[in-house]
Protein backbone atom coordinates (compact mmCIF):
# COMPACT_ATOMS: atom_id res chain seq x y z
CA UNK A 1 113.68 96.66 109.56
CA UNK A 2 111.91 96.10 106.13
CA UNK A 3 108.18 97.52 105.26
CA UNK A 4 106.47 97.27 102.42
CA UNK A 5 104.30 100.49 101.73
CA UNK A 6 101.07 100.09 100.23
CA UNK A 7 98.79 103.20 99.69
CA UNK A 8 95.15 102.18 100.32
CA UNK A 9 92.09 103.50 99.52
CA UNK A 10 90.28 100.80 102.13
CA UNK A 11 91.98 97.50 103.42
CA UNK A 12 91.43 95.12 106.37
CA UNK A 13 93.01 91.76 107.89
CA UNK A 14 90.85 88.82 109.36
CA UNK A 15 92.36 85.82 111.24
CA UNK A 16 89.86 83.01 111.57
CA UNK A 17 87.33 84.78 110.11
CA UNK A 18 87.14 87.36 112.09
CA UNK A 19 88.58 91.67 111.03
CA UNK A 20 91.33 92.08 113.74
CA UNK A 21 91.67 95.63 112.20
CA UNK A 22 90.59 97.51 109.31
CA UNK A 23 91.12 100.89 107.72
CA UNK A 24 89.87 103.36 104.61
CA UNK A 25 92.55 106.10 103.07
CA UNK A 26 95.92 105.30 104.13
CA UNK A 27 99.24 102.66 104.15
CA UNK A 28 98.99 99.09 104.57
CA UNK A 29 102.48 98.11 105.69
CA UNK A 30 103.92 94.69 105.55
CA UNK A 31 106.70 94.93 108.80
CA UNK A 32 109.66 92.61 108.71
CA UNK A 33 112.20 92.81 111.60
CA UNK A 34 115.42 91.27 111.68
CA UNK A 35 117.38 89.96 114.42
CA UNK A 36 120.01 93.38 113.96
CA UNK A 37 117.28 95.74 114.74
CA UNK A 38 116.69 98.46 117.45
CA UNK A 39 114.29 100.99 118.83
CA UNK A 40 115.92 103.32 116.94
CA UNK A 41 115.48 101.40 113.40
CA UNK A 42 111.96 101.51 114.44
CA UNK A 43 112.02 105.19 114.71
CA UNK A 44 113.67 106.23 111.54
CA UNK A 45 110.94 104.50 109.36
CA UNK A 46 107.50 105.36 112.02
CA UNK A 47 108.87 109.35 111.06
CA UNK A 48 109.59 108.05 107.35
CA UNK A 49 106.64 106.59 107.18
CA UNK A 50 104.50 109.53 108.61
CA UNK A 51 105.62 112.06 106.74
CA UNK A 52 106.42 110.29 103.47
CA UNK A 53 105.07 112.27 100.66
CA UNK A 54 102.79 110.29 98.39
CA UNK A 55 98.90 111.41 98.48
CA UNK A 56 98.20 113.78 96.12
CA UNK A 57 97.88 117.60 96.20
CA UNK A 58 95.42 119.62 94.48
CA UNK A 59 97.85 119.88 91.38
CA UNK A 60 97.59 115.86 91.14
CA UNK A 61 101.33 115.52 92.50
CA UNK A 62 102.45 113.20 94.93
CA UNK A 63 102.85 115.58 97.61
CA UNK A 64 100.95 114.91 100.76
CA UNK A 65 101.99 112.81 103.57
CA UNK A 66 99.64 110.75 105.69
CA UNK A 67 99.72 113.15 108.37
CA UNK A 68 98.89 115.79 105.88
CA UNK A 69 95.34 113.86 104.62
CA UNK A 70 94.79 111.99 108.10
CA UNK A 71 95.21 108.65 106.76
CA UNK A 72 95.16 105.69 108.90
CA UNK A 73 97.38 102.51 108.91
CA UNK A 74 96.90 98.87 109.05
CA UNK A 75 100.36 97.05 109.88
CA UNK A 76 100.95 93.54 109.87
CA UNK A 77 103.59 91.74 110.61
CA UNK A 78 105.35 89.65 107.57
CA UNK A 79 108.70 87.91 108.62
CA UNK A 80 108.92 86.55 105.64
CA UNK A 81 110.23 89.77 104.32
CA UNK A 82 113.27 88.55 105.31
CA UNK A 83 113.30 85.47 103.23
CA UNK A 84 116.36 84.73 101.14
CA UNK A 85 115.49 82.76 97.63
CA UNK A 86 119.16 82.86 96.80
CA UNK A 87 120.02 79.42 97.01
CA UNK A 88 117.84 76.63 96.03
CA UNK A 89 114.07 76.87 95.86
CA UNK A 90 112.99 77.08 99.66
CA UNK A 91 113.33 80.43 101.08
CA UNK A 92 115.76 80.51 104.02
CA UNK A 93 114.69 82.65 107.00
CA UNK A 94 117.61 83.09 109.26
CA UNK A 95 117.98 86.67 108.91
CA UNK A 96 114.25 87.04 110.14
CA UNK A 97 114.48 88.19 114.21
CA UNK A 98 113.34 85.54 116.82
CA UNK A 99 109.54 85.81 117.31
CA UNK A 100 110.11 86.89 120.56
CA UNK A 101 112.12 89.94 119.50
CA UNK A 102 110.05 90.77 116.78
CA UNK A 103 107.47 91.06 118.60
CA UNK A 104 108.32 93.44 120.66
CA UNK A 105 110.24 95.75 117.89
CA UNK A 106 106.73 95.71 115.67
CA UNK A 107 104.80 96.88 118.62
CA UNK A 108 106.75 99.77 119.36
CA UNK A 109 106.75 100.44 115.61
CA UNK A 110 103.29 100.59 116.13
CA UNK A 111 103.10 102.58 119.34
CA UNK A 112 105.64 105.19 117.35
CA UNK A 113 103.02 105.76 115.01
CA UNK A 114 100.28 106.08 117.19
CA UNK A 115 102.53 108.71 119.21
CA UNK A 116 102.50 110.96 115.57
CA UNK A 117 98.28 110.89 115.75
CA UNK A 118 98.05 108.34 113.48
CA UNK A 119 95.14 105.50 113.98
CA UNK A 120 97.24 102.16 113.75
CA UNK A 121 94.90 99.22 113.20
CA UNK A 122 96.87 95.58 112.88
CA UNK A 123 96.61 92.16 112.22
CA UNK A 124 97.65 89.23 114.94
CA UNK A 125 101.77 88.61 115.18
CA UNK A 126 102.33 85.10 114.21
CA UNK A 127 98.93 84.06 112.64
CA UNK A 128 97.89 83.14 109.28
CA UNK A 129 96.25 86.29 107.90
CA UNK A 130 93.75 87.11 105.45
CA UNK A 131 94.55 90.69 104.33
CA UNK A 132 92.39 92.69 101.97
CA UNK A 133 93.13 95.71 100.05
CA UNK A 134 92.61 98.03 97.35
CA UNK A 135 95.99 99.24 96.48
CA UNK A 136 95.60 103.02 95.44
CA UNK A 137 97.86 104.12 92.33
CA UNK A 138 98.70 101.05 92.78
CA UNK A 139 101.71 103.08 94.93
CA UNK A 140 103.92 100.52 96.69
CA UNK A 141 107.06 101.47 98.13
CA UNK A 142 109.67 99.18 100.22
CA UNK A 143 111.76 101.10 102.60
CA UNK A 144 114.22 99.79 105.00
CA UNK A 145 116.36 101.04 107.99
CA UNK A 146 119.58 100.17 106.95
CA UNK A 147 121.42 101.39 104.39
């Protein structure tokens, strides 16, 4: 799995015009899955994510976690995280999991999260999103579950 971490000081996603989920202090994570992935990649980065240290403390320094300032979280789902631009000028997408998989993996994700206390808000899997943030810092941070 791939996520892009964005630290957010507000952020929200509409399809069609309508807000499918929106948030205020927190991470905005772009979630790629790839067809290699388990429960257990999904684990590793829901307790990464969780207790990653990057709000600030009193002394200004990145040292808080998002459980520490009860942040919130608005995933959405991005296979094209998993885009290779390698060769030629159209990304290739065969190392992005089957929708069907996906699926699945990025709601667990999700449910992980939830599980730690966290409010999860998300977008819809497989539709064209609008997503709005302000990007705090900026701080943006791409972890992955593989080494």
């Amino acid at each position: 799995m791939r996520v892009v971490v964005q630290r957010s000081k507000a952020a929200r996603v509409t399809v069609d015009g309508e807000v499918t989920g929106q948030i205020t202090k927190g991470f905005v994570l772009l979630v790629g899955v790839t067809h290699e992935d388990k429960e257990e990649d999904a684990a590793y980065l829901a307790d990464k994510i969780a207790n990653l240290r990057v709000f600030e403390d009193a002394d200004g320094k990145m040292n808080l976690s998002l459980l520490d300032v009860g942040g919130e979280i608005l995933s959405v789902s991005q296979f094209t995280l998993y885009g290779d631009c390698r060769k030629g000028r159209r990304p290739s997408f065969i190392e992005a999991a089957r929708p069907e998989q996906a699926v699945e993996l990025y709601e667990a994700f999700n449910g992980m999260l939830r599980e730690k206390g966290i409010r999860v808000e998300t977008g819809v899997f497989g539709a064209m999103m609008d997503v709005q943030l302000t990007n705090d810092g900026p701080v943006t941070l791409i972890l992955e579950s593989k080494a």
